[in-house]
C-alpha atoms as a PDB file:
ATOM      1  CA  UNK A   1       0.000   0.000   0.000  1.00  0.00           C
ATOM      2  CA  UNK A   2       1.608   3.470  -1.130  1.00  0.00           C
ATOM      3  CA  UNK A   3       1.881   6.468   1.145  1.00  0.00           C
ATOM      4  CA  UNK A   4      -0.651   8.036  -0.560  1.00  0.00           C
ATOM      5  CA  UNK A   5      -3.147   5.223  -0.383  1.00  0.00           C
ATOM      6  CA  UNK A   6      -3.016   4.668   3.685  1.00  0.00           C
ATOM      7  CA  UNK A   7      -5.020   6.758   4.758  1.00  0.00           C
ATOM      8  CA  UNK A   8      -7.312   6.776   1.788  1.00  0.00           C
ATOM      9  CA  UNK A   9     -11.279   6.887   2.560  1.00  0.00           C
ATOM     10  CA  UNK A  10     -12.603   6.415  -0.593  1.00  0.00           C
ATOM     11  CA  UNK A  11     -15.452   4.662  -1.355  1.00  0.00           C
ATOM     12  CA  UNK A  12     -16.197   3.976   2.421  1.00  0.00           C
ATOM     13  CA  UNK A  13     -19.684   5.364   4.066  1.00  0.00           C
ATOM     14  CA  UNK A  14     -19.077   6.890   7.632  1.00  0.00           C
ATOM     15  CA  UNK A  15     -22.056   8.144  10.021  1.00  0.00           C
ATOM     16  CA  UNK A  16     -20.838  10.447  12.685  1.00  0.00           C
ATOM     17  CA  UNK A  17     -23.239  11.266  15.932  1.00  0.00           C
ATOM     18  CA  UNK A  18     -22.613  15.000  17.165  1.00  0.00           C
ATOM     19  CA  UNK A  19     -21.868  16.039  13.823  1.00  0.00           C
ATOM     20  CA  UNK A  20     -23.536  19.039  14.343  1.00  0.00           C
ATOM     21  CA  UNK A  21     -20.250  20.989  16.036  1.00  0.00           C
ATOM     22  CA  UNK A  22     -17.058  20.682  18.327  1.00  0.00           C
ATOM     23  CA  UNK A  23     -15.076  17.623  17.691  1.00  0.00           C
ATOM     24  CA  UNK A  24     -17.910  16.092  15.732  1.00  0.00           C
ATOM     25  CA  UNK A  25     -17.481  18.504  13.044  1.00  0.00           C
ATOM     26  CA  UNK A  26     -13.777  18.200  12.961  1.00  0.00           C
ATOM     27  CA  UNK A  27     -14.621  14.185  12.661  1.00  0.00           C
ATOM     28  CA  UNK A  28     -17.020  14.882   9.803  1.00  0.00           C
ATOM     29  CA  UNK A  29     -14.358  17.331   7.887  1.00  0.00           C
ATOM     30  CA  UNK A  30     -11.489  14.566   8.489  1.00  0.00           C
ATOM     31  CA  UNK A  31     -12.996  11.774   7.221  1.00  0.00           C
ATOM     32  CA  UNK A  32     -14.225  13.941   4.200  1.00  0.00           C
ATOM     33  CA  UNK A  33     -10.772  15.126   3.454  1.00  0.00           C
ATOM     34  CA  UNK A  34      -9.933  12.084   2.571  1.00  0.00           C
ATOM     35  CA  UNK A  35     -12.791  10.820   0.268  1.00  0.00           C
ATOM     36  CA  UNK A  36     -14.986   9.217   2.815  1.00  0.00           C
ATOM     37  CA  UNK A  37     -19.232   9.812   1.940  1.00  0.00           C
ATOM     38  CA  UNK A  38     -20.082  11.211   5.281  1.00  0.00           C
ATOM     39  CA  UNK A  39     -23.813  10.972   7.050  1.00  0.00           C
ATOM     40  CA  UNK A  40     -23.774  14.135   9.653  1.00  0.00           C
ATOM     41  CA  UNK A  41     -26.292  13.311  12.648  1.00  0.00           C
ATOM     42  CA  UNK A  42     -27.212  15.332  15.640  1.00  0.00           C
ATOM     43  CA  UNK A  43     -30.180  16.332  17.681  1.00  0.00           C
ATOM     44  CA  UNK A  44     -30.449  19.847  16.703  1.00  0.00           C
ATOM     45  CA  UNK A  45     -30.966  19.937  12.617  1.00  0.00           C
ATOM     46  CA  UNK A  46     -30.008  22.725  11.236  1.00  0.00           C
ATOM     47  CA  UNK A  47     -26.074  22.392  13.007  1.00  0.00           C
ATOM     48  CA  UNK A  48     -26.494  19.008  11.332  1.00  0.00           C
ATOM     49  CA  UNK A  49     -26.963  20.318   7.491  1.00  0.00           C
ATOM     50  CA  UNK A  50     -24.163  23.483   8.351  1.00  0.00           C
ATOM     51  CA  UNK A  51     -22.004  20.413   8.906  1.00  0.00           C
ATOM     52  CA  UNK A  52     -23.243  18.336   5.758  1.00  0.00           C
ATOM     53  CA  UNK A  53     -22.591  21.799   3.684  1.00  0.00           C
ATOM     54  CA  UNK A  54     -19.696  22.071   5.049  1.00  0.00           C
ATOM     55  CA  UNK A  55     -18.122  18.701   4.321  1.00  0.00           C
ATOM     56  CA  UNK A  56     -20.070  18.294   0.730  1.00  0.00           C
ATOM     57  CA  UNK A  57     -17.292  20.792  -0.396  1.00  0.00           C
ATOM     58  CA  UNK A  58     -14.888  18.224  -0.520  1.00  0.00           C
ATOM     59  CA  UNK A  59     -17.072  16.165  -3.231  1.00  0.00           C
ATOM     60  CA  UNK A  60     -18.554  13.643  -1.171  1.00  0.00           C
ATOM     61  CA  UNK A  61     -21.449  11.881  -1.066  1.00  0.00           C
ATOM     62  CA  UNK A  62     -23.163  14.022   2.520  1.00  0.00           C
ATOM     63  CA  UNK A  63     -26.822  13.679   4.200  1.00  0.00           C
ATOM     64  CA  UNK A  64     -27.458  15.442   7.522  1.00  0.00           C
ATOM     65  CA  UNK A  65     -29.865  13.120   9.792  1.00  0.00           C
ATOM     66  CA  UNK A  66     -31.522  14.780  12.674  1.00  0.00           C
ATOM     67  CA  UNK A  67     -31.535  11.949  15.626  1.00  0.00           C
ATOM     68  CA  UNK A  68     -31.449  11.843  19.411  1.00  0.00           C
ATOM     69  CA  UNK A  69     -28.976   8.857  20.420  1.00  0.00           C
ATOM     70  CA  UNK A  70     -31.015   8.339  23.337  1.00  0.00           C
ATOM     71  CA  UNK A  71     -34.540   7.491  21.776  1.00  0.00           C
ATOM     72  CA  UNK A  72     -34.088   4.004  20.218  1.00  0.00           C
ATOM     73  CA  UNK A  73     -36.579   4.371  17.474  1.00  0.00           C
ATOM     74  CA  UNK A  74     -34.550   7.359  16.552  1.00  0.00           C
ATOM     75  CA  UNK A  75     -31.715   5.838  16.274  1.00  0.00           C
ATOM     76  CA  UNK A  76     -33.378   2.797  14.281  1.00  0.00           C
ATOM     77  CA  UNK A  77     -34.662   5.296  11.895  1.00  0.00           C
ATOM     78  CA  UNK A  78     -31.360   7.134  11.397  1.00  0.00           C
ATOM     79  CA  UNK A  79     -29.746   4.042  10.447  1.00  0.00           C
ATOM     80  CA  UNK A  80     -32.627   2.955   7.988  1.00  0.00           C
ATOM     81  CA  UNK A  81     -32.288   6.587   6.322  1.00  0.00           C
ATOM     82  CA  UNK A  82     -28.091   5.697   5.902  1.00  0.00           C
ATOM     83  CA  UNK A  83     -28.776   2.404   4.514  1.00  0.00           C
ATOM     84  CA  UNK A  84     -31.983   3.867   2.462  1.00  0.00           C
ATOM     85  CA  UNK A  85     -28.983   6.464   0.664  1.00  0.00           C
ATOM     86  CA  UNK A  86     -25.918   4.741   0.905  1.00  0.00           C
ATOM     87  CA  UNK A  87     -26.562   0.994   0.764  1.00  0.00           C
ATOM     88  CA  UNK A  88     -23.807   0.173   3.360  1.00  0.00           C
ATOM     89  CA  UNK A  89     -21.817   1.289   6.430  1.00  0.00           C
ATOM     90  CA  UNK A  90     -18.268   1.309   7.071  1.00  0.00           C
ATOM     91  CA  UNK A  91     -17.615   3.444   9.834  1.00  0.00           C
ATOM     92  CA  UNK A  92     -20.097   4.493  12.977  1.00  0.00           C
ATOM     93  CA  UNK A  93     -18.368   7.977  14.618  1.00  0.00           C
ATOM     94  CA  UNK A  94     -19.935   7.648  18.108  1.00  0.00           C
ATOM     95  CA  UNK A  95     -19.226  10.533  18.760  1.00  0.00           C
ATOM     96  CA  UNK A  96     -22.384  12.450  20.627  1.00  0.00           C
ATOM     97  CA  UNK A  97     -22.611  13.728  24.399  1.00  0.00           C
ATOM     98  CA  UNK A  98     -24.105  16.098  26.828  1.00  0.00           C
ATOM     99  CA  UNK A  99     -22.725  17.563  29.925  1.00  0.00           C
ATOM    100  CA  UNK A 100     -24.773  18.787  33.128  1.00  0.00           C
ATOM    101  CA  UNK A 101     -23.976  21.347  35.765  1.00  0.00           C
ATOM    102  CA  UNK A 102     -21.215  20.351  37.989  1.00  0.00           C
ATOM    103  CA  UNK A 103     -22.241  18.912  41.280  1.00  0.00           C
ATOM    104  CA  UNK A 104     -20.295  16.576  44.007  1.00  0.00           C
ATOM    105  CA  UNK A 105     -21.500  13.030  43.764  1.00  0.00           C
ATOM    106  CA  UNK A 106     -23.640  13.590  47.160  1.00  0.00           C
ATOM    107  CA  UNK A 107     -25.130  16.521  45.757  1.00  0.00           C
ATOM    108  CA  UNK A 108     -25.903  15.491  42.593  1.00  0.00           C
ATOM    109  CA  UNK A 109     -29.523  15.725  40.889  1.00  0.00           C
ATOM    110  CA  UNK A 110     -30.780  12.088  39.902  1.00  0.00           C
ATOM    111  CA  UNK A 111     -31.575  13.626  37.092  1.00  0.00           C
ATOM    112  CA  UNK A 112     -29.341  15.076  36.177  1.00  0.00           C
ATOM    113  CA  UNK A 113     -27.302  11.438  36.576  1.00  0.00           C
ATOM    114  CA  UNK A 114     -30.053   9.728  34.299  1.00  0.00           C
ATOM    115  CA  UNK A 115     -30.222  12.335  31.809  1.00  0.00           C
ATOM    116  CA  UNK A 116     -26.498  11.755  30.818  1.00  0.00           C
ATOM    117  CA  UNK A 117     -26.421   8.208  31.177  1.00  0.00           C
ATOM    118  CA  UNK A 118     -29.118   8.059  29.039  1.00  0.00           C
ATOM    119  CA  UNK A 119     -27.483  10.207  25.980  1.00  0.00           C
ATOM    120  CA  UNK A 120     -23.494   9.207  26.667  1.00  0.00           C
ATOM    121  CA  UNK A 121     -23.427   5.680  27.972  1.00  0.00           C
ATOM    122  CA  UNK A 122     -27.024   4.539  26.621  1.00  0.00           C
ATOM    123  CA  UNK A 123     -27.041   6.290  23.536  1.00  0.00           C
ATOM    124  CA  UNK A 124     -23.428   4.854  22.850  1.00  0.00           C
ATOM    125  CA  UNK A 125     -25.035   1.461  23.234  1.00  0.00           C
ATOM    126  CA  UNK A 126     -27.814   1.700  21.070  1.00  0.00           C
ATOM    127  CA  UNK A 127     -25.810   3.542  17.924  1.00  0.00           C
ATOM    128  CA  UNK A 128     -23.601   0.373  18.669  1.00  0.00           C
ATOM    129  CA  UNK A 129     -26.567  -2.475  18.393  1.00  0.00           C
ATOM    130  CA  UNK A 130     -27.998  -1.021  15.115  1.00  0.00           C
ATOM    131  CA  UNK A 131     -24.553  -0.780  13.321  1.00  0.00           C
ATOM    132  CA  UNK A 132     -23.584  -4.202  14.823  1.00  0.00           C
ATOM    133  CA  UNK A 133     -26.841  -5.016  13.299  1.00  0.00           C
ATOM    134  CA  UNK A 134     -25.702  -3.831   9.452  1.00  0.00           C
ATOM    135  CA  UNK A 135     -21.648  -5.050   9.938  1.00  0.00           C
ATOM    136  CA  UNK A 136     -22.756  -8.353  10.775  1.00  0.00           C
ATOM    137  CA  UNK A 137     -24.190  -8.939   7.632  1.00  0.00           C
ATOM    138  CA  UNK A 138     -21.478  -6.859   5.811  1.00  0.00           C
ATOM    139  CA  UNK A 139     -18.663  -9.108   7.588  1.00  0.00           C
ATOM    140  CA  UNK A 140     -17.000  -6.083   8.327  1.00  0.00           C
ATOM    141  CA  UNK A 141     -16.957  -2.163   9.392  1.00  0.00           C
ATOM    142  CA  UNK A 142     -15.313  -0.663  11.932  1.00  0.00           C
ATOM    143  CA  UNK A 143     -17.120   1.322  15.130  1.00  0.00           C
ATOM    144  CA  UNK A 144     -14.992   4.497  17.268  1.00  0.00           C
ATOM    145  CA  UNK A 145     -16.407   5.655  20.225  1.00  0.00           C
ATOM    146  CA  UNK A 146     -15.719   8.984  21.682  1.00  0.00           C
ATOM    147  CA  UNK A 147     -14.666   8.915  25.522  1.00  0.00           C
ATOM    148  CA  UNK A 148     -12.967  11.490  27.415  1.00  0.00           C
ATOM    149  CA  UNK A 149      -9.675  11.780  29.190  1.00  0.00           C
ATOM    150  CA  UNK A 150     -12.272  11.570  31.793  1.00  0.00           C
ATOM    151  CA  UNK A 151     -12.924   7.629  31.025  1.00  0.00           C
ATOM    152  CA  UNK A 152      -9.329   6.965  31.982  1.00  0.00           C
ATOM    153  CA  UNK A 153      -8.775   9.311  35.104  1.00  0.00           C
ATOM    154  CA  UNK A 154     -11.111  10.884  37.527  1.00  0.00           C
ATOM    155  CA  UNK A 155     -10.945  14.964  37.292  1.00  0.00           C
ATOM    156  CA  UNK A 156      -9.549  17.231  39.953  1.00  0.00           C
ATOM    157  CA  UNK A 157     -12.261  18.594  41.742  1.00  0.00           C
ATOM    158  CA  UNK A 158     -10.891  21.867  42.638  1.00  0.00           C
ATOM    159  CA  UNK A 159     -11.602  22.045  38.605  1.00  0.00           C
ATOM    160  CA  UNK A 160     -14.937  20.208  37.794  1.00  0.00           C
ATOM    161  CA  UNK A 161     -17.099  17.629  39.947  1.00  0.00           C
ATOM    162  CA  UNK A 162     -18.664  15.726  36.896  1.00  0.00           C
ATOM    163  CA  UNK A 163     -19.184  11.760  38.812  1.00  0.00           C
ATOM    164  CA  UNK A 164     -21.894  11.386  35.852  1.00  0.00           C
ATOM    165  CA  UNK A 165     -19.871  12.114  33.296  1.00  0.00           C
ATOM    166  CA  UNK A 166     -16.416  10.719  34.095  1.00  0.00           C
ATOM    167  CA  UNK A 167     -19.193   7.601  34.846  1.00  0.00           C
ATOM    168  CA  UNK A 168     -20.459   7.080  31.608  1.00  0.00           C
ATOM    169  CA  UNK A 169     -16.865   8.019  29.644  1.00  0.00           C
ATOM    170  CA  UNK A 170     -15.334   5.220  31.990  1.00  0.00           C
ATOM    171  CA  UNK A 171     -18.255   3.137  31.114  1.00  0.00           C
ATOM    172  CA  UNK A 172     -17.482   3.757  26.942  1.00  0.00           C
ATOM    173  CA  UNK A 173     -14.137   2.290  27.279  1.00  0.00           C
ATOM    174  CA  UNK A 174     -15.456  -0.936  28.554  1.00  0.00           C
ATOM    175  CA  UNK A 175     -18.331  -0.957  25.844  1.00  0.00           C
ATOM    176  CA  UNK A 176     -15.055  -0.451  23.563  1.00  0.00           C
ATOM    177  CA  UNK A 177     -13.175  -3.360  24.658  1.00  0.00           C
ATOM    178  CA  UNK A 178     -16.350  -5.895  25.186  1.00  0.00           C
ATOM    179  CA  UNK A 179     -17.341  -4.575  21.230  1.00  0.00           C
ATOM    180  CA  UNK A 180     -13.927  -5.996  19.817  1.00  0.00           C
ATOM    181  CA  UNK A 181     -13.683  -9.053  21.344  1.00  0.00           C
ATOM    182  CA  UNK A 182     -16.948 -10.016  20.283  1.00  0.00           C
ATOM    183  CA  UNK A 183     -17.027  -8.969  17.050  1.00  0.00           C
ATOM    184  CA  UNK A 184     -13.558  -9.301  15.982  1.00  0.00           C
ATOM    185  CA  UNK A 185     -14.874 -12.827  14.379  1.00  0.00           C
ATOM    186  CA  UNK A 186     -17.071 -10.964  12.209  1.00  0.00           C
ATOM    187  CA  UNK A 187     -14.487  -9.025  10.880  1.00  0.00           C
ATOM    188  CA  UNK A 188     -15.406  -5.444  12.745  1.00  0.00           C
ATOM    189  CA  UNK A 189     -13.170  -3.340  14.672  1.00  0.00           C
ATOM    190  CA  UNK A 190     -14.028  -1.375  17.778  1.00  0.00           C
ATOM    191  CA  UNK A 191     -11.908   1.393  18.981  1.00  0.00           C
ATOM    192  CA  UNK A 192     -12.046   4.496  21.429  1.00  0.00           C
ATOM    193  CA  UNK A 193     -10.672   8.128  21.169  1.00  0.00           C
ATOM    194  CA  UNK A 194     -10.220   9.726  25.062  1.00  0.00           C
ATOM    195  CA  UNK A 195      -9.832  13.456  23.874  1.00  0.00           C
ATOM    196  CA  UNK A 196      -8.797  16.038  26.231  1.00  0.00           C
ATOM    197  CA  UNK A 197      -9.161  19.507  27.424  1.00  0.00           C
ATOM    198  CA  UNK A 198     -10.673  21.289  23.988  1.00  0.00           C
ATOM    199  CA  UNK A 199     -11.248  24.551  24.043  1.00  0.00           C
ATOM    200  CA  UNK A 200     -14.998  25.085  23.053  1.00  0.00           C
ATOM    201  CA  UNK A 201     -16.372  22.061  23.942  1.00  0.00           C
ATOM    202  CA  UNK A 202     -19.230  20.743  26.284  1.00  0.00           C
ATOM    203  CA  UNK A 203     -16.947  19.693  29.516  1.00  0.00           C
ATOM    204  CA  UNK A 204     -15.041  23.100  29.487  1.00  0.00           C
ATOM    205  CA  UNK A 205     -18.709  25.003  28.994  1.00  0.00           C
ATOM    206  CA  UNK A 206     -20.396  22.945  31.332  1.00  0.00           C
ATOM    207  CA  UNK A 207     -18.623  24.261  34.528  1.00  0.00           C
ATOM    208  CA  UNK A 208     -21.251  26.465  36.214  1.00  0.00           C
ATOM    209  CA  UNK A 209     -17.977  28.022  38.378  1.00  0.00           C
ATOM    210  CA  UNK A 210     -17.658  29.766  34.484  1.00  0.00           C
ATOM    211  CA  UNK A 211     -19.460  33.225  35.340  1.00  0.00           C
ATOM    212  CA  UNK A 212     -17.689  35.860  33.863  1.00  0.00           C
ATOM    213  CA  UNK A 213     -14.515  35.765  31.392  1.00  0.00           C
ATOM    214  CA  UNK A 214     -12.056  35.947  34.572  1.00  0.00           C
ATOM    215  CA  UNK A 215     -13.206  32.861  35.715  1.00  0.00           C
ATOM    216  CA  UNK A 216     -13.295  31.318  32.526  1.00  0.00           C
ATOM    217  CA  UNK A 217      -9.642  32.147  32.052  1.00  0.00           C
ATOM    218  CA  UNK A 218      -8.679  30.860  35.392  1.00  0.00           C
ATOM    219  CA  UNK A 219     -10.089  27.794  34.337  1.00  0.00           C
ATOM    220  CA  UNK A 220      -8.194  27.053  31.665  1.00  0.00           C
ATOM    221  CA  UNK A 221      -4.926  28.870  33.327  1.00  0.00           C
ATOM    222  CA  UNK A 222      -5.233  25.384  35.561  1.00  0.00           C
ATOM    223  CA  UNK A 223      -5.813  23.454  32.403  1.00  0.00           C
ATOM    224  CA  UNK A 224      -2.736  24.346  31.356  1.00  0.00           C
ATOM    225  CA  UNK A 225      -0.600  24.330  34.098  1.00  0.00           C
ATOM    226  CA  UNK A 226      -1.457  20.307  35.197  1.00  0.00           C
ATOM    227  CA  UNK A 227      -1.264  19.693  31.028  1.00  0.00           C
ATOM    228  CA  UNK A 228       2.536  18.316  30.187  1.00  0.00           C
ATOM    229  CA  UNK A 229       2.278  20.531  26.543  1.00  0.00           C
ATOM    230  CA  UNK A 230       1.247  23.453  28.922  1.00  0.00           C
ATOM    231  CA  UNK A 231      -2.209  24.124  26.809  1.00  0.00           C
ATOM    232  CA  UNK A 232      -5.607  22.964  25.578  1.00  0.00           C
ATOM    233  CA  UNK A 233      -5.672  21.032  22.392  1.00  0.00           C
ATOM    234  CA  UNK A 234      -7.075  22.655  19.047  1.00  0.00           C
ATOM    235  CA  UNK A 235      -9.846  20.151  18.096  1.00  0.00           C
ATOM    236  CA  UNK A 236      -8.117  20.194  14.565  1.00  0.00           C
ATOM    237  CA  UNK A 237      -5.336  18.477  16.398  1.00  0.00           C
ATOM    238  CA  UNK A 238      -7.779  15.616  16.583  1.00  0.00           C
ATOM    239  CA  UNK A 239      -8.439  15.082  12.765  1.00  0.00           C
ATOM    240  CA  UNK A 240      -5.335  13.160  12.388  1.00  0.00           C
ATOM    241  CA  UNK A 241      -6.419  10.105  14.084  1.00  0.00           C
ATOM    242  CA  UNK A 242      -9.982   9.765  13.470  1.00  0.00           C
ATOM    243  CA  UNK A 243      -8.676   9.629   9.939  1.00  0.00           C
ATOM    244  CA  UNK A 244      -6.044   6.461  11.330  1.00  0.00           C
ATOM    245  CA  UNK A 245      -8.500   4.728  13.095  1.00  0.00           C
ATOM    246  CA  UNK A 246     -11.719   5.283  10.438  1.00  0.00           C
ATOM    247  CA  UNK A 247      -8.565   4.091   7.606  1.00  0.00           C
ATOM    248  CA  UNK A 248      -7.245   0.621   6.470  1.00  0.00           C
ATOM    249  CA  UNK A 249      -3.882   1.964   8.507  1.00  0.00           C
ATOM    250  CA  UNK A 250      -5.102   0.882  11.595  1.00  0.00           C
ATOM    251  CA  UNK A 251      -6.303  -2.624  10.207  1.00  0.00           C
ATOM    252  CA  UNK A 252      -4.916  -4.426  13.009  1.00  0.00           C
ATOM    253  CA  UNK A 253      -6.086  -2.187  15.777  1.00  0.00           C
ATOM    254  CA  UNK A 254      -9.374  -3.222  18.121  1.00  0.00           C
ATOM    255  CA  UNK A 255      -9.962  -2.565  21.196  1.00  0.00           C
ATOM    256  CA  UNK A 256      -7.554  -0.093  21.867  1.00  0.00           C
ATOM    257  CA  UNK A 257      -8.120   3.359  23.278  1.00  0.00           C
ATOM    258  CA  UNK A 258      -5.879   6.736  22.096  1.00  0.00           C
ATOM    259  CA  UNK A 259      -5.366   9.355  24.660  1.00  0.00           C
ATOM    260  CA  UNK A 260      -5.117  12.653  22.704  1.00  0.00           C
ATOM    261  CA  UNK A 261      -4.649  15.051  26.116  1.00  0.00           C
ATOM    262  CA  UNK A 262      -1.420  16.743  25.823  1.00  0.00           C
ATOM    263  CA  UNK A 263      -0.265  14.229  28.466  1.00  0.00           C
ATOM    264  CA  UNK A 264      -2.856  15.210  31.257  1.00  0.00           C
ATOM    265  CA  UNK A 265      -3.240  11.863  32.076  1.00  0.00           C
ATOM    266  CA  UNK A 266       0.196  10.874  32.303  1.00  0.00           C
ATOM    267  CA  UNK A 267       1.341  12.442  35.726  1.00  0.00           C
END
């Protein structure tokens, strides 16, 4: 295989969940860089078809699918409308997630604790069954999950008390690893991206300590200071190896989870 056929996407079908902005847009734009017919879902619509405009400038094959990961028959009907279009599946981008106001795990809102179970952990699950469902029958297709740096340590809570969502990221991980070993007879690959500190995503925004642009910037100050690389990541940064693990360069890779967190986790 020549250089300029490794990471070469062409003529593969991806669906990416959370397509609609923040990393899942950067997924979206990857994947199309590199010839890969992209189906853009989220929950909110319209972010969905900016994305699908976006990415249909690289010549793909696009269609933006408005779906809520946590409703089942939501889910089944997204994956009808990318089989209705495209015929086939390759990749599944699991890529979408909510974040609640910050709480101590004493103090926080059952609720709250359901309501992202339900979309992260849950929803994770269910955009797994359907595309199991569809790479079964194909013999093959490859699934990546979207943890956290948060599925692989717990967060300092003199920055954010999240129990639910460092929870449910742990809890993706171990979907991840079950996924491979089950499937890897049938041909599919299951992997895991732990991204971490982006600037402009949900876990930075969700911090309700966030109330006016000082404390924002103390915020991410402490970021950086308990960050090896001494910043946040640019979630461009990411592109790179969604591209690796969507690609036939990572053929012999399942199971596996990539820190991408500027060596946060490493201390």
């Amino acid at each position: 295989m020549g250089k300029s056929e490794l990471f070469d996407l062409s003529g593969k079908v991806s669906l990416v969940t959370g397509a609609g902005s923040g990393l899942g847009r950067v997924f979206c734009e990857g994947l199309a860089e590199n010839g890969c017919d992209v189906i853009c879902a989220d929950i909110n619509e319209d972010w969905a078809k900016e994305t699908e405009e976006i990415v249909a400038k690289q010549g793909v094959n696009t269609l933006a699918v408005k779906a809520d990961i946590s409703n089942q028959e939501d889910v089944k009907r997204m994956f009808e409308k990318a089989m209705e279009r495209f015929g086939k599946l390759d990749v599944l981008f699991n890529n979408a997630g909510i974040s609640t106001k910050v709480h101590k795990i004493h103090e926080m809102p059952l609720k709250d604790w359901s309501r992202l179970i339900d979309v992260n952990l849950t929803g994770t699950f269910i955009c797994m069954q359907e595309a199991l469902k569809i790479m079964v029958k194909q013999k093959g297709g490859n699934i990546i999950n979207t943890s956290s740096v948060a599925g692989v340590v717990a967060i300092y809570p003199d920055l954010l008390t999240i129990g639910n969502y460092v929870a449910a990221k742990h809890g993706i991980i171990g979907l991840t690893k079950q996924g491979a070993v089950e499937y890897g007879g049938d041909g599919i690959r299951v992997n895991c991206i732990a991204p971490g500190w982006h600037l402009g995503t949900r876990l930075v925004e969700a911090s309700e300590r966030i109330t006016s642009e000082e404390e924002g910037a103390r915020l991410v100050q402490k970021i950086c200071e308990v960050t090896p690389l001494g910043r946040t990541g640019d979630p461009n940064e990411i592109k790179g190896l969604a591209v690796y693990l969507a690609s036939d360069a990572s053929s012999f890779v399942t199971g596996s989870v990539f820190v991408q967190d500027g060596g946060w986790s490493a201390w």
